[in-house]
PDB file of N, CA and C in Angstrom:
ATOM      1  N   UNK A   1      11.306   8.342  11.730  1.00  0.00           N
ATOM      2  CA  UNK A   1      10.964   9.753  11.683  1.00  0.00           C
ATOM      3  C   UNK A   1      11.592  10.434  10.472  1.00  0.00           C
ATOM      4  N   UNK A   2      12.717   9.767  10.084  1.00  0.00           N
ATOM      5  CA  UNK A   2      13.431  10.583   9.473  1.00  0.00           C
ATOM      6  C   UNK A   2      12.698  10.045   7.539  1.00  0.00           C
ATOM      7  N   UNK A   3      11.893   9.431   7.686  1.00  0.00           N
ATOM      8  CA  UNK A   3      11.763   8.731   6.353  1.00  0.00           C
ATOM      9  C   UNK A   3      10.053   9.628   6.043  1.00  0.00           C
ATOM     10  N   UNK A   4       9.120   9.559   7.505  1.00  0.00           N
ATOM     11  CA  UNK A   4       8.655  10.692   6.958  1.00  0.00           C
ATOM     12  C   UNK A   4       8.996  12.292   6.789  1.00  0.00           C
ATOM     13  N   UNK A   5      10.170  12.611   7.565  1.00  0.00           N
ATOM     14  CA  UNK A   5      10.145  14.018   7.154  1.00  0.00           C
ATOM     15  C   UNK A   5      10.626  14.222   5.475  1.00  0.00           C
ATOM     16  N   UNK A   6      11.429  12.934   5.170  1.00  0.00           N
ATOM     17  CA  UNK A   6      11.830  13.010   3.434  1.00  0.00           C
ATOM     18  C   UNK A   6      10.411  13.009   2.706  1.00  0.00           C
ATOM     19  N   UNK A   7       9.493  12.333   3.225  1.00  0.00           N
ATOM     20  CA  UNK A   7       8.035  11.890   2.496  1.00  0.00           C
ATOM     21  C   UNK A   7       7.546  13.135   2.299  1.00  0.00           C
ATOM     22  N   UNK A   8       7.305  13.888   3.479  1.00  0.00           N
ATOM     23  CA  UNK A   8       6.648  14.901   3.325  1.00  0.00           C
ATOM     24  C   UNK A   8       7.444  16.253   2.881  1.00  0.00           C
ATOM     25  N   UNK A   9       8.651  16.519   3.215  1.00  0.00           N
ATOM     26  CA  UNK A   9       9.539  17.568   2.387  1.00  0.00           C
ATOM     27  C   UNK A   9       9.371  17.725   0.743  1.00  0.00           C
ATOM     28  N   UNK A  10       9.465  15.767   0.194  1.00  0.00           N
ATOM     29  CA  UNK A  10       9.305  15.677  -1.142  1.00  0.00           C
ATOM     30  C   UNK A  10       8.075  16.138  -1.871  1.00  0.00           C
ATOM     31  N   UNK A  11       6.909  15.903  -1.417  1.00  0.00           N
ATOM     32  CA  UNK A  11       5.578  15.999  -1.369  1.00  0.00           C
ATOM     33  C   UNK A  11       5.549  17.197  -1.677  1.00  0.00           C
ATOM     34  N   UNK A  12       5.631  18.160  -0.330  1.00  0.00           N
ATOM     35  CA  UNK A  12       5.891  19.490  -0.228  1.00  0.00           C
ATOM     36  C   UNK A  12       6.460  20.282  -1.668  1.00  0.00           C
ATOM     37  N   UNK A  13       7.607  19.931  -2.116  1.00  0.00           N
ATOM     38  CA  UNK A  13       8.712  19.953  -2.776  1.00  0.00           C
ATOM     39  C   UNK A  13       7.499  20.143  -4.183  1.00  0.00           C
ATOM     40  N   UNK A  14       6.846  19.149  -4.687  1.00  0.00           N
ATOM     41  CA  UNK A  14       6.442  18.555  -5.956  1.00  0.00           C
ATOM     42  C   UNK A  14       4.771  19.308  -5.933  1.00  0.00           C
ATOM     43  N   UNK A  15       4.139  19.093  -4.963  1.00  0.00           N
ATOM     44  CA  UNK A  15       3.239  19.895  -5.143  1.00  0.00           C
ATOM     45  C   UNK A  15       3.771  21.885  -5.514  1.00  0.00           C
ATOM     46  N   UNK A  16       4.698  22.128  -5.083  1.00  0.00           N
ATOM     47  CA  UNK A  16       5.005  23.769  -5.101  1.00  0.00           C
ATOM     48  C   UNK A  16       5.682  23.927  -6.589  1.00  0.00           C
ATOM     49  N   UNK A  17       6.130  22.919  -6.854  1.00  0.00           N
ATOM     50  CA  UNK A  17       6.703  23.402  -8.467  1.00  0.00           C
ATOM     51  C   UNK A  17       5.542  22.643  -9.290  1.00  0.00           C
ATOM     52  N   UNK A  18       4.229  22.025  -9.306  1.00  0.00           N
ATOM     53  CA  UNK A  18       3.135  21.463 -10.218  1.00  0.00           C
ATOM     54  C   UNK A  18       2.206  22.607  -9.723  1.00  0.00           C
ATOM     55  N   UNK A  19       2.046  22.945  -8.326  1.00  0.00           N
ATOM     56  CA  UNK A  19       1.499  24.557  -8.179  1.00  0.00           C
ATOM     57  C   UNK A  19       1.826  26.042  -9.144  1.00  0.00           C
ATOM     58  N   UNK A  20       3.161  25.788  -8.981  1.00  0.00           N
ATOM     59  CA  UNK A  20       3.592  27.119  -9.664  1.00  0.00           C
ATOM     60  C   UNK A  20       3.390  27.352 -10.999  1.00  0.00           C
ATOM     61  N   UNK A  21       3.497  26.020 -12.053  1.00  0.00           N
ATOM     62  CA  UNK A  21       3.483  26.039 -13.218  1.00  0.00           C
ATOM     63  C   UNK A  21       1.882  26.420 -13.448  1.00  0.00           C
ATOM     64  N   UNK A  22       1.043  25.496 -12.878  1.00  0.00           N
ATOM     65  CA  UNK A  22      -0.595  25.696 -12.947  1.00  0.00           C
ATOM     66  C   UNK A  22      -1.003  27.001 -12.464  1.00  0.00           C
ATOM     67  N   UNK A  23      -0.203  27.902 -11.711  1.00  0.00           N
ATOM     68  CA  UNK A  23      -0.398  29.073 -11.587  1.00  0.00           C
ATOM     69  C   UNK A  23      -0.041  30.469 -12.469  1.00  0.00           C
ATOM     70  N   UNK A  24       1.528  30.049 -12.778  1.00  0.00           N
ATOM     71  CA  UNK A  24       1.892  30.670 -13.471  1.00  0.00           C
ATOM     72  C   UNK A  24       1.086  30.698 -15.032  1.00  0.00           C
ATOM     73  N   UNK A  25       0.594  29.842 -15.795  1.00  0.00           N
ATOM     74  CA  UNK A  25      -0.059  29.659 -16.722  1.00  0.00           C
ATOM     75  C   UNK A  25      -1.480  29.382 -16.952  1.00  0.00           C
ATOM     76  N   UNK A  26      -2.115  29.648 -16.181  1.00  0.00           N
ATOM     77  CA  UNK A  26      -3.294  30.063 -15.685  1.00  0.00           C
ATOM     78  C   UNK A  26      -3.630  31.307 -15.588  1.00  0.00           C
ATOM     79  N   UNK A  27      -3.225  32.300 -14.956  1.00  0.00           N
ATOM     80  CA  UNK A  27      -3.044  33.752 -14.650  1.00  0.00           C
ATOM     81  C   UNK A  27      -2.170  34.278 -16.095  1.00  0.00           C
ATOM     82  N   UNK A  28      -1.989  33.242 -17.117  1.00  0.00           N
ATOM     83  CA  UNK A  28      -1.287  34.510 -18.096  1.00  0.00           C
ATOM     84  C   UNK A  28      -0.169  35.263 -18.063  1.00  0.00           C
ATOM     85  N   UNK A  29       0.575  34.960 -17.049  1.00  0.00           N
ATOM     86  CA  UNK A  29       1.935  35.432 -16.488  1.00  0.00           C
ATOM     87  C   UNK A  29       2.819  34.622 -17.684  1.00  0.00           C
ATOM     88  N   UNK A  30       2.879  33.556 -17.814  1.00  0.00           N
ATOM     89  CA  UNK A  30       3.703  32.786 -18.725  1.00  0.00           C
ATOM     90  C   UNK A  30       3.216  31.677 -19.898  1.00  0.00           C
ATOM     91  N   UNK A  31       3.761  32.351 -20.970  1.00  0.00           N
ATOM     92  CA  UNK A  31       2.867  31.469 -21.844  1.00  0.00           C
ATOM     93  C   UNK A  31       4.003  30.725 -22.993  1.00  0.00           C
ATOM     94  N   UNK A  32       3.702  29.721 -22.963  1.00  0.00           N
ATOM     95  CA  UNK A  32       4.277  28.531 -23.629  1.00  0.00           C
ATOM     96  C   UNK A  32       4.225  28.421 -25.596  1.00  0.00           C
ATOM     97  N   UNK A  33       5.720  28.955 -26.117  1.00  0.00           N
ATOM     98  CA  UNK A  33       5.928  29.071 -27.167  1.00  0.00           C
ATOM     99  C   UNK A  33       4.789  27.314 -27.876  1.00  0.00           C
ATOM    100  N   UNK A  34       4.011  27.217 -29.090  1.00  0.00           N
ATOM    101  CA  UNK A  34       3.620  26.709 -29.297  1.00  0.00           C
ATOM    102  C   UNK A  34       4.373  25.363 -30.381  1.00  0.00           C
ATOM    103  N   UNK A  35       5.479  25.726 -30.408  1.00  0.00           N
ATOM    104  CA  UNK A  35       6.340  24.535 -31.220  1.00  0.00           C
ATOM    105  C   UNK A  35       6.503  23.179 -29.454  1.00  0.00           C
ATOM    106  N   UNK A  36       6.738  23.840 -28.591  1.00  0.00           N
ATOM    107  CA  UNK A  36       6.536  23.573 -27.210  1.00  0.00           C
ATOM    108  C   UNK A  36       5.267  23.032 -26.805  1.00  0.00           C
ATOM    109  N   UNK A  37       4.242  23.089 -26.789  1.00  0.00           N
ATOM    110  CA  UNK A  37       2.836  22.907 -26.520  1.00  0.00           C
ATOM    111  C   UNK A  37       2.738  21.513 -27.284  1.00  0.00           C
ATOM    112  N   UNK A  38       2.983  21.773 -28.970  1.00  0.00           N
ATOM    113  CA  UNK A  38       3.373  20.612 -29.481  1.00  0.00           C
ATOM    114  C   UNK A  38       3.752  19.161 -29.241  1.00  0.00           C
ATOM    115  N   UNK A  39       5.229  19.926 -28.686  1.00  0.00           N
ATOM    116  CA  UNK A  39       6.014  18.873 -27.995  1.00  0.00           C
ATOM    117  C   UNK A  39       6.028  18.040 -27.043  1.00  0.00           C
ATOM    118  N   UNK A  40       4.936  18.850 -26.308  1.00  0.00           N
ATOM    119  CA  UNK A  40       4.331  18.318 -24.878  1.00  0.00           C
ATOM    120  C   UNK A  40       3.810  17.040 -24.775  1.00  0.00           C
ATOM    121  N   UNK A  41       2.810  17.194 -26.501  1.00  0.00           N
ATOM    122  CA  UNK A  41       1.488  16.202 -26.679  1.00  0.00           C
ATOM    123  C   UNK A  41       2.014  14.421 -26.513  1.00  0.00           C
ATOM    124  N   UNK A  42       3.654  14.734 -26.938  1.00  0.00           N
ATOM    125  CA  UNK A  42       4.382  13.301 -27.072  1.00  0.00           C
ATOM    126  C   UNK A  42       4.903  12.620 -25.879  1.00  0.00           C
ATOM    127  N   UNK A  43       4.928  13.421 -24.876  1.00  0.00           N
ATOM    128  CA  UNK A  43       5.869  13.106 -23.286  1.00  0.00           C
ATOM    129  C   UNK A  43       4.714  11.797 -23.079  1.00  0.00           C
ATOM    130  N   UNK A  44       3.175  12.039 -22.424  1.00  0.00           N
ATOM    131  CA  UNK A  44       2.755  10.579 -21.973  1.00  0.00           C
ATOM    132  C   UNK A  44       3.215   9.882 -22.745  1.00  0.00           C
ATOM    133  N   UNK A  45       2.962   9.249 -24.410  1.00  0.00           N
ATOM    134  CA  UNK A  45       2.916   8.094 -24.487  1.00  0.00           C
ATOM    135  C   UNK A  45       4.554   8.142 -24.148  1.00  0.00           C
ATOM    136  N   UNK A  46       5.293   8.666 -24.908  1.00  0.00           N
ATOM    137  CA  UNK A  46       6.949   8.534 -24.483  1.00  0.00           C
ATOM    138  C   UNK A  46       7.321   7.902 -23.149  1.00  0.00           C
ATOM    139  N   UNK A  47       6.737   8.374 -21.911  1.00  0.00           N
ATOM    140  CA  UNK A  47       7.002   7.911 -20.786  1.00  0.00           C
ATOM    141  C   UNK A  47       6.589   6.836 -20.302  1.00  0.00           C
ATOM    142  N   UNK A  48       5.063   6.571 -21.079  1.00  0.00           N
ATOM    143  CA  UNK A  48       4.504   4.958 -21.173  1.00  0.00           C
ATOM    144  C   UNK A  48       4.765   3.680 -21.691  1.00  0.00           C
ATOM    145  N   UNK A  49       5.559   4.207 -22.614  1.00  0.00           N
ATOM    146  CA  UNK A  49       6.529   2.966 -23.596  1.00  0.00           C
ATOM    147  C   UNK A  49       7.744   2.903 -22.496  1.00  0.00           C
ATOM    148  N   UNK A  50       7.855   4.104 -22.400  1.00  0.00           N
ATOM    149  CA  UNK A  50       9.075   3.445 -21.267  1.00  0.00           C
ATOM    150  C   UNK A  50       9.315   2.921 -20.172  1.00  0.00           C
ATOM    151  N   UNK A  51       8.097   2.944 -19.747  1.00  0.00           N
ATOM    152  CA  UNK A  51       7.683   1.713 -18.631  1.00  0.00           C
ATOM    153  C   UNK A  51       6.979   0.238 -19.223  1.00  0.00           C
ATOM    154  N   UNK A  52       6.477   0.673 -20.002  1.00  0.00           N
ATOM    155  CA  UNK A  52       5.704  -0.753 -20.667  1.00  0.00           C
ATOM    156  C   UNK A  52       6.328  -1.702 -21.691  1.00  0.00           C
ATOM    157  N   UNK A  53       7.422  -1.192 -22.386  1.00  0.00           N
ATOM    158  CA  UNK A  53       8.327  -1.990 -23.398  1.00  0.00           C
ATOM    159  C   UNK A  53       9.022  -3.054 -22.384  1.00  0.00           C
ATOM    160  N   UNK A  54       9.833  -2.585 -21.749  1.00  0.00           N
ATOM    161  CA  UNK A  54      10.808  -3.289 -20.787  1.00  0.00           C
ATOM    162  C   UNK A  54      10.081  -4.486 -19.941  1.00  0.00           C
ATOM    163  N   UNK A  55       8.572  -4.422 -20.006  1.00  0.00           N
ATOM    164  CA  UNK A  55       8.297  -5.350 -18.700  1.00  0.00           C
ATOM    165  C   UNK A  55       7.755  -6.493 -19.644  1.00  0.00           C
ATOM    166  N   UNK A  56       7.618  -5.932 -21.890  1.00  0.00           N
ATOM    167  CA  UNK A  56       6.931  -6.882 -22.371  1.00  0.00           C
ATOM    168  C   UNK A  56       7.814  -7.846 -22.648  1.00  0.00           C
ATOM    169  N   UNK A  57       9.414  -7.083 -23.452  1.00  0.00           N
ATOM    170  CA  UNK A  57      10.504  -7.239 -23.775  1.00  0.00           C
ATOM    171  C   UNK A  57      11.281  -8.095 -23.319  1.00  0.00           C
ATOM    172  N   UNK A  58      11.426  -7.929 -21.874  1.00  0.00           N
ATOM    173  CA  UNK A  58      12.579  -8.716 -21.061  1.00  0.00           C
ATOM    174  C   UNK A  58      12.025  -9.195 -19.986  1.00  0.00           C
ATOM    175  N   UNK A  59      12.766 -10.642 -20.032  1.00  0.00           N
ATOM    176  CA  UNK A  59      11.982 -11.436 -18.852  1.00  0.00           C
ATOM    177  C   UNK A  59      13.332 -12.125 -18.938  1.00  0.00           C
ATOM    178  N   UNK A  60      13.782 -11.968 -17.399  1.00  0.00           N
ATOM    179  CA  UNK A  60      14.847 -12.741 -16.729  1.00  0.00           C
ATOM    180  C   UNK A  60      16.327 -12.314 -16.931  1.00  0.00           C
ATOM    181  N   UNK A  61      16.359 -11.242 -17.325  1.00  0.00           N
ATOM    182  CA  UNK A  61      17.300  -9.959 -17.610  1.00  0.00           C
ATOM    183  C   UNK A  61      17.654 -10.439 -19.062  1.00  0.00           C
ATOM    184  N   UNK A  62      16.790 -10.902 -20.198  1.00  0.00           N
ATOM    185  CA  UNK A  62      17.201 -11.106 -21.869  1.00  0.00           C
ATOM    186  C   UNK A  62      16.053 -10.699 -22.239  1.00  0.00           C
ATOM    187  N   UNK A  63      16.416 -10.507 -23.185  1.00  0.00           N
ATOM    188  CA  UNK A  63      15.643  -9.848 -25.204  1.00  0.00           C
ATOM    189  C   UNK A  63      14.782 -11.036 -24.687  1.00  0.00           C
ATOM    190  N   UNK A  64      13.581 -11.248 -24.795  1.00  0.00           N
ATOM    191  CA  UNK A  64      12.571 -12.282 -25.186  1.00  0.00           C
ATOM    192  C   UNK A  64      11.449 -11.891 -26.013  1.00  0.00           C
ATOM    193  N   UNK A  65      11.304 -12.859 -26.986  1.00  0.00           N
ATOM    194  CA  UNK A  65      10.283 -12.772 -28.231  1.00  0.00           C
ATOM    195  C   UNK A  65       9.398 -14.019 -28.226  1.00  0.00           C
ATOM    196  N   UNK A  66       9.898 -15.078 -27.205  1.00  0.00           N
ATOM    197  CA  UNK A  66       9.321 -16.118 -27.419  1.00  0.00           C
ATOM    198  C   UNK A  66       7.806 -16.394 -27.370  1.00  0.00           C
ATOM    199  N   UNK A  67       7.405 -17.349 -27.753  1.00  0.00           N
ATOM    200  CA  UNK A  67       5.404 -17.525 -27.703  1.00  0.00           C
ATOM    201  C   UNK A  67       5.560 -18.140 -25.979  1.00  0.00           C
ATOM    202  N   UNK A  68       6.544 -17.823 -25.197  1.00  0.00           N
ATOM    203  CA  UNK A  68       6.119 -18.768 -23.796  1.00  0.00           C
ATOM    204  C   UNK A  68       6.069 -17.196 -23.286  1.00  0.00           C
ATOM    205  N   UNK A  69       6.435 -16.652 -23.538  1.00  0.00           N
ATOM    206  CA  UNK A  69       6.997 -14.830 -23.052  1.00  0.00           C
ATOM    207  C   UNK A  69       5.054 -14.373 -22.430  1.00  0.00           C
ATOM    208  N   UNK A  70       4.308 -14.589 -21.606  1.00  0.00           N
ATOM    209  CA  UNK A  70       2.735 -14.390 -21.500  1.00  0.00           C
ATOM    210  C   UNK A  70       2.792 -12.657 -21.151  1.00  0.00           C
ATOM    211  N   UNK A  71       4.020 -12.112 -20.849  1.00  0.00           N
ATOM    212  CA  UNK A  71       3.677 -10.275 -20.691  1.00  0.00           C
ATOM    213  C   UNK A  71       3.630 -10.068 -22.281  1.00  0.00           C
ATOM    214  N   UNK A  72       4.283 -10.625 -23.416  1.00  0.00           N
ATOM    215  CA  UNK A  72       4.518 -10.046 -24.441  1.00  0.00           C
ATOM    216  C   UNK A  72       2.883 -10.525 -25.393  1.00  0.00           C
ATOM    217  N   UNK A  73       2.684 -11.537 -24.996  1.00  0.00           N
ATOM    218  CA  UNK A  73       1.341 -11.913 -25.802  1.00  0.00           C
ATOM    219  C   UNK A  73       0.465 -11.424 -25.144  1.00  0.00           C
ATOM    220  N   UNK A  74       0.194 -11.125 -23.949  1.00  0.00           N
ATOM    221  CA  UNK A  74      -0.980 -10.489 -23.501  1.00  0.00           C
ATOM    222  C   UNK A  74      -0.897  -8.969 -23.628  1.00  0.00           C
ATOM    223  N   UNK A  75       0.784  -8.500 -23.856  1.00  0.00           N
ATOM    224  CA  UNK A  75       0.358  -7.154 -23.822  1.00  0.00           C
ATOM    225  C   UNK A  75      -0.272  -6.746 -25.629  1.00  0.00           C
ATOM    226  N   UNK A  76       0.600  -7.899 -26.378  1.00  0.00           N
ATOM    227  CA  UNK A  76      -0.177  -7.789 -27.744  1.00  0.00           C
ATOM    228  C   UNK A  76      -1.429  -7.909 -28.055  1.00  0.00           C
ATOM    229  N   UNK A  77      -2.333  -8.413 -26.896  1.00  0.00           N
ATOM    230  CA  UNK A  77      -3.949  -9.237 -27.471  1.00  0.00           C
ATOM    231  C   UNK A  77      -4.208  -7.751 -27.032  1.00  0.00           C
ATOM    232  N   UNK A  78      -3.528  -6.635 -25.700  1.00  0.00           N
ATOM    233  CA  UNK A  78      -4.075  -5.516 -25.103  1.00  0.00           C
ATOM    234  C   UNK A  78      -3.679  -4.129 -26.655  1.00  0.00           C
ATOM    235  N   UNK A  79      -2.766  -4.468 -27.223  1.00  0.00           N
ATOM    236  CA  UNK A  79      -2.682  -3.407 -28.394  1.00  0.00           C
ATOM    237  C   UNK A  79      -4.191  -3.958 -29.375  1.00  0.00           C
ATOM    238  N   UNK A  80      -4.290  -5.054 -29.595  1.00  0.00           N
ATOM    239  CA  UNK A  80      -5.252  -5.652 -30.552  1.00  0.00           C
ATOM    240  C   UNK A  80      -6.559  -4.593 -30.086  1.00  0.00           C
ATOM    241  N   UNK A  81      -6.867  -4.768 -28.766  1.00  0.00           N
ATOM    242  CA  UNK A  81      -7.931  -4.277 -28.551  1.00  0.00           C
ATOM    243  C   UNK A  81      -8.102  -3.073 -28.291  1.00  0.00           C
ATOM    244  N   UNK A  82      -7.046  -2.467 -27.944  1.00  0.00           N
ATOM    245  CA  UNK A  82      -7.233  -0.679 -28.044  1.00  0.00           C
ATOM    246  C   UNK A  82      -7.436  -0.256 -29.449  1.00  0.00           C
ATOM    247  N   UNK A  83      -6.664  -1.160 -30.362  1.00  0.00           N
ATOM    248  CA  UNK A  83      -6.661  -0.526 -31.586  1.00  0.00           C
ATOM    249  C   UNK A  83      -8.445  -0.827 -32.113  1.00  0.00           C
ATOM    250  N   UNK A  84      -9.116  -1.806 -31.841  1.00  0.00           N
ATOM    251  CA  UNK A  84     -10.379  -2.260 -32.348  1.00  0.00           C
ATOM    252  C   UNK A  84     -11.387  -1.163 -31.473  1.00  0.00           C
ATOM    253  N   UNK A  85     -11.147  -1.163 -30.190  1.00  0.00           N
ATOM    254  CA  UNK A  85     -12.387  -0.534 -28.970  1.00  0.00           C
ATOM    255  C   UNK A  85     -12.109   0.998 -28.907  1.00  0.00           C
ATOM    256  N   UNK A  86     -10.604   1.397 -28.858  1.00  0.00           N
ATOM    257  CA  UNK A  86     -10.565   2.790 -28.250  1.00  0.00           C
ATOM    258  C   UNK A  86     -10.597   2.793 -27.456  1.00  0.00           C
ATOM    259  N   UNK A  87     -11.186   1.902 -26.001  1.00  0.00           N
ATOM    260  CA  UNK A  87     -11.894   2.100 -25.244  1.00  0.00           C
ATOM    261  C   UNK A  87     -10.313   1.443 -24.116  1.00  0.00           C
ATOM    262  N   UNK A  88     -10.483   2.985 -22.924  1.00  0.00           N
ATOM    263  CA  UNK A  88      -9.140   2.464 -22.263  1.00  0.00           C
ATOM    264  C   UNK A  88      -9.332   1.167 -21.150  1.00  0.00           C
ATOM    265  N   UNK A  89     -10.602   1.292 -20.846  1.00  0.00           N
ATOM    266  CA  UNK A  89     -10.824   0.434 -19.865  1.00  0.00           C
ATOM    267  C   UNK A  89     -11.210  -1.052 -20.123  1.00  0.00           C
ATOM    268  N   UNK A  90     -11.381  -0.958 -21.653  1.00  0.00           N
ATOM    269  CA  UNK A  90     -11.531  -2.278 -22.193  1.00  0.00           C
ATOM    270  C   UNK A  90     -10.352  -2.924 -22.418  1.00  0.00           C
ATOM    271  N   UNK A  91      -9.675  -2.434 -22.809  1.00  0.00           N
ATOM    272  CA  UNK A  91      -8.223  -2.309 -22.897  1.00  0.00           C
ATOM    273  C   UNK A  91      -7.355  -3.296 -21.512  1.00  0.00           C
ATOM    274  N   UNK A  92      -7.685  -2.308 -20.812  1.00  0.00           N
ATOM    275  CA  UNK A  92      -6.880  -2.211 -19.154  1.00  0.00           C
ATOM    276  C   UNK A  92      -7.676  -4.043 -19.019  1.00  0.00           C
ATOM    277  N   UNK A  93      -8.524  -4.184 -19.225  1.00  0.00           N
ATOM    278  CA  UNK A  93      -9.847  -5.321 -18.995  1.00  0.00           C
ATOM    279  C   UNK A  93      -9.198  -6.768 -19.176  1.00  0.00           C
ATOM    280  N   UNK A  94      -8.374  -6.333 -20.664  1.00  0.00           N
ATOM    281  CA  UNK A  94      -8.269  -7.295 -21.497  1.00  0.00           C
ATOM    282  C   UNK A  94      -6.983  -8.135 -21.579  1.00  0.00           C
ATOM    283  N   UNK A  95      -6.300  -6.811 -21.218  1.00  0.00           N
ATOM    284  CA  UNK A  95      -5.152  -6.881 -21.424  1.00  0.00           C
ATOM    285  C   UNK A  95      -4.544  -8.015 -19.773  1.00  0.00           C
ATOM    286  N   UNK A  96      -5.268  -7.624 -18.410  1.00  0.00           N
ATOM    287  CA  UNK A  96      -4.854  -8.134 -17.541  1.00  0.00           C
ATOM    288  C   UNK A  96      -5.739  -9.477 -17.301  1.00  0.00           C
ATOM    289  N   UNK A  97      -6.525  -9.850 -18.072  1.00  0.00           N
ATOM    290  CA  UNK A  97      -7.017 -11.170 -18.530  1.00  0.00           C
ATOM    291  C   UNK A  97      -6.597 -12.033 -18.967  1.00  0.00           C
ATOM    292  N   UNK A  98      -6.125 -11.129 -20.132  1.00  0.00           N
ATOM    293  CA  UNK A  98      -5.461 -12.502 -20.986  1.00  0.00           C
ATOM    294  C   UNK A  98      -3.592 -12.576 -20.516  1.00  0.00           C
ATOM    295  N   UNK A  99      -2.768 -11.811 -19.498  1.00  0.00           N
ATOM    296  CA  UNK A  99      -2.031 -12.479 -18.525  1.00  0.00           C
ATOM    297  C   UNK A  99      -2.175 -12.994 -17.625  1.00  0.00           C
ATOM    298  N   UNK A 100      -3.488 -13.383 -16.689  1.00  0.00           N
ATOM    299  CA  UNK A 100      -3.932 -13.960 -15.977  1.00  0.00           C
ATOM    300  C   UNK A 100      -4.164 -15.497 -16.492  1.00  0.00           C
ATOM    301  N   UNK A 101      -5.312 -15.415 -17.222  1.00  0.00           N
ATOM    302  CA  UNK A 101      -4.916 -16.688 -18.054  1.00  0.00           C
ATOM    303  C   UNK A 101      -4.053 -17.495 -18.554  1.00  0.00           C
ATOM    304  N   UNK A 102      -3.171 -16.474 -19.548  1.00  0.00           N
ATOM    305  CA  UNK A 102      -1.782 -17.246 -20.063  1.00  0.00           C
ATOM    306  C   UNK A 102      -0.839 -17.723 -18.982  1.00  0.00           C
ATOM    307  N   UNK A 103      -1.073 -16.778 -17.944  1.00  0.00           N
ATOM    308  CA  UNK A 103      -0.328 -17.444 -16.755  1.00  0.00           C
ATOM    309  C   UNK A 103      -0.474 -18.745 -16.334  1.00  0.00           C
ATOM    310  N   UNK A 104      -1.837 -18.924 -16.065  1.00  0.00           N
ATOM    311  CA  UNK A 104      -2.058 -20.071 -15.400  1.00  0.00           C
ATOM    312  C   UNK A 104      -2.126 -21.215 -16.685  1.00  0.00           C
ATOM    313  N   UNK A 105      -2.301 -21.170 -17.884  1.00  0.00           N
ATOM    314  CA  UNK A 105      -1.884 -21.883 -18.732  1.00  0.00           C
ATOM    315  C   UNK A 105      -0.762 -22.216 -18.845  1.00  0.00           C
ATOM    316  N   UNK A 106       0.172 -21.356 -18.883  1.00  0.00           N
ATOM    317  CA  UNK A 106       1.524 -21.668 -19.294  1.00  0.00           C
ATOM    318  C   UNK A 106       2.314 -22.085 -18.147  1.00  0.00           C
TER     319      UNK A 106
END
């Protein structure tokens, strides 16, 4: 009981401050200096490298660069192809292919 009342308090919690902001700046009540707006544009990828470096990077709690490393080569064949397609879902496609594969290869 006690694990959903944290579930839903938190919930509660996160929807009322992603409410408030979308309200508050919506209605024109508060408006966001534009050196700020700027700054904003960098948070996804920032927060995406920082989940995605670490899982290409390190395998088995070390630095790995090696050609046996299959998160680091597949996540490279997945940069190859965003950079060629643009395309995110080709991407997403490709990228969990060619670790599927290298997996079972390697």
């Amino acid at each position: 009981m006690t694990i959903w009342l944290v579930v839903i308090i938190g919930g509660l919690i996160t929807f009322g401050i992603r409410f408030s902001l979308i309200y508050l700046l919506g209605e024109g009540k508060f408006e966001i200096p534009e050196t700020l707006r700027k700054a904003l544009h960098y948070v996804p990828p920032a927060v995406l490298s920082a989940i995605i470096f670490p899982e290409l990077f390190i395998r088995d709690g070390n630095f790995d660069l090696a050609l046996t490393n299959t998160r680091l080569l597949a996540g490279i064949l997945a940069v190859v192809t965003a950079w060629f397609s643009r395309n995110t879902l080709l991407t997403i496609l490709v990228g969990m292919a060619a670790l599927f594969l290298l997996q079972w290869l390697v």
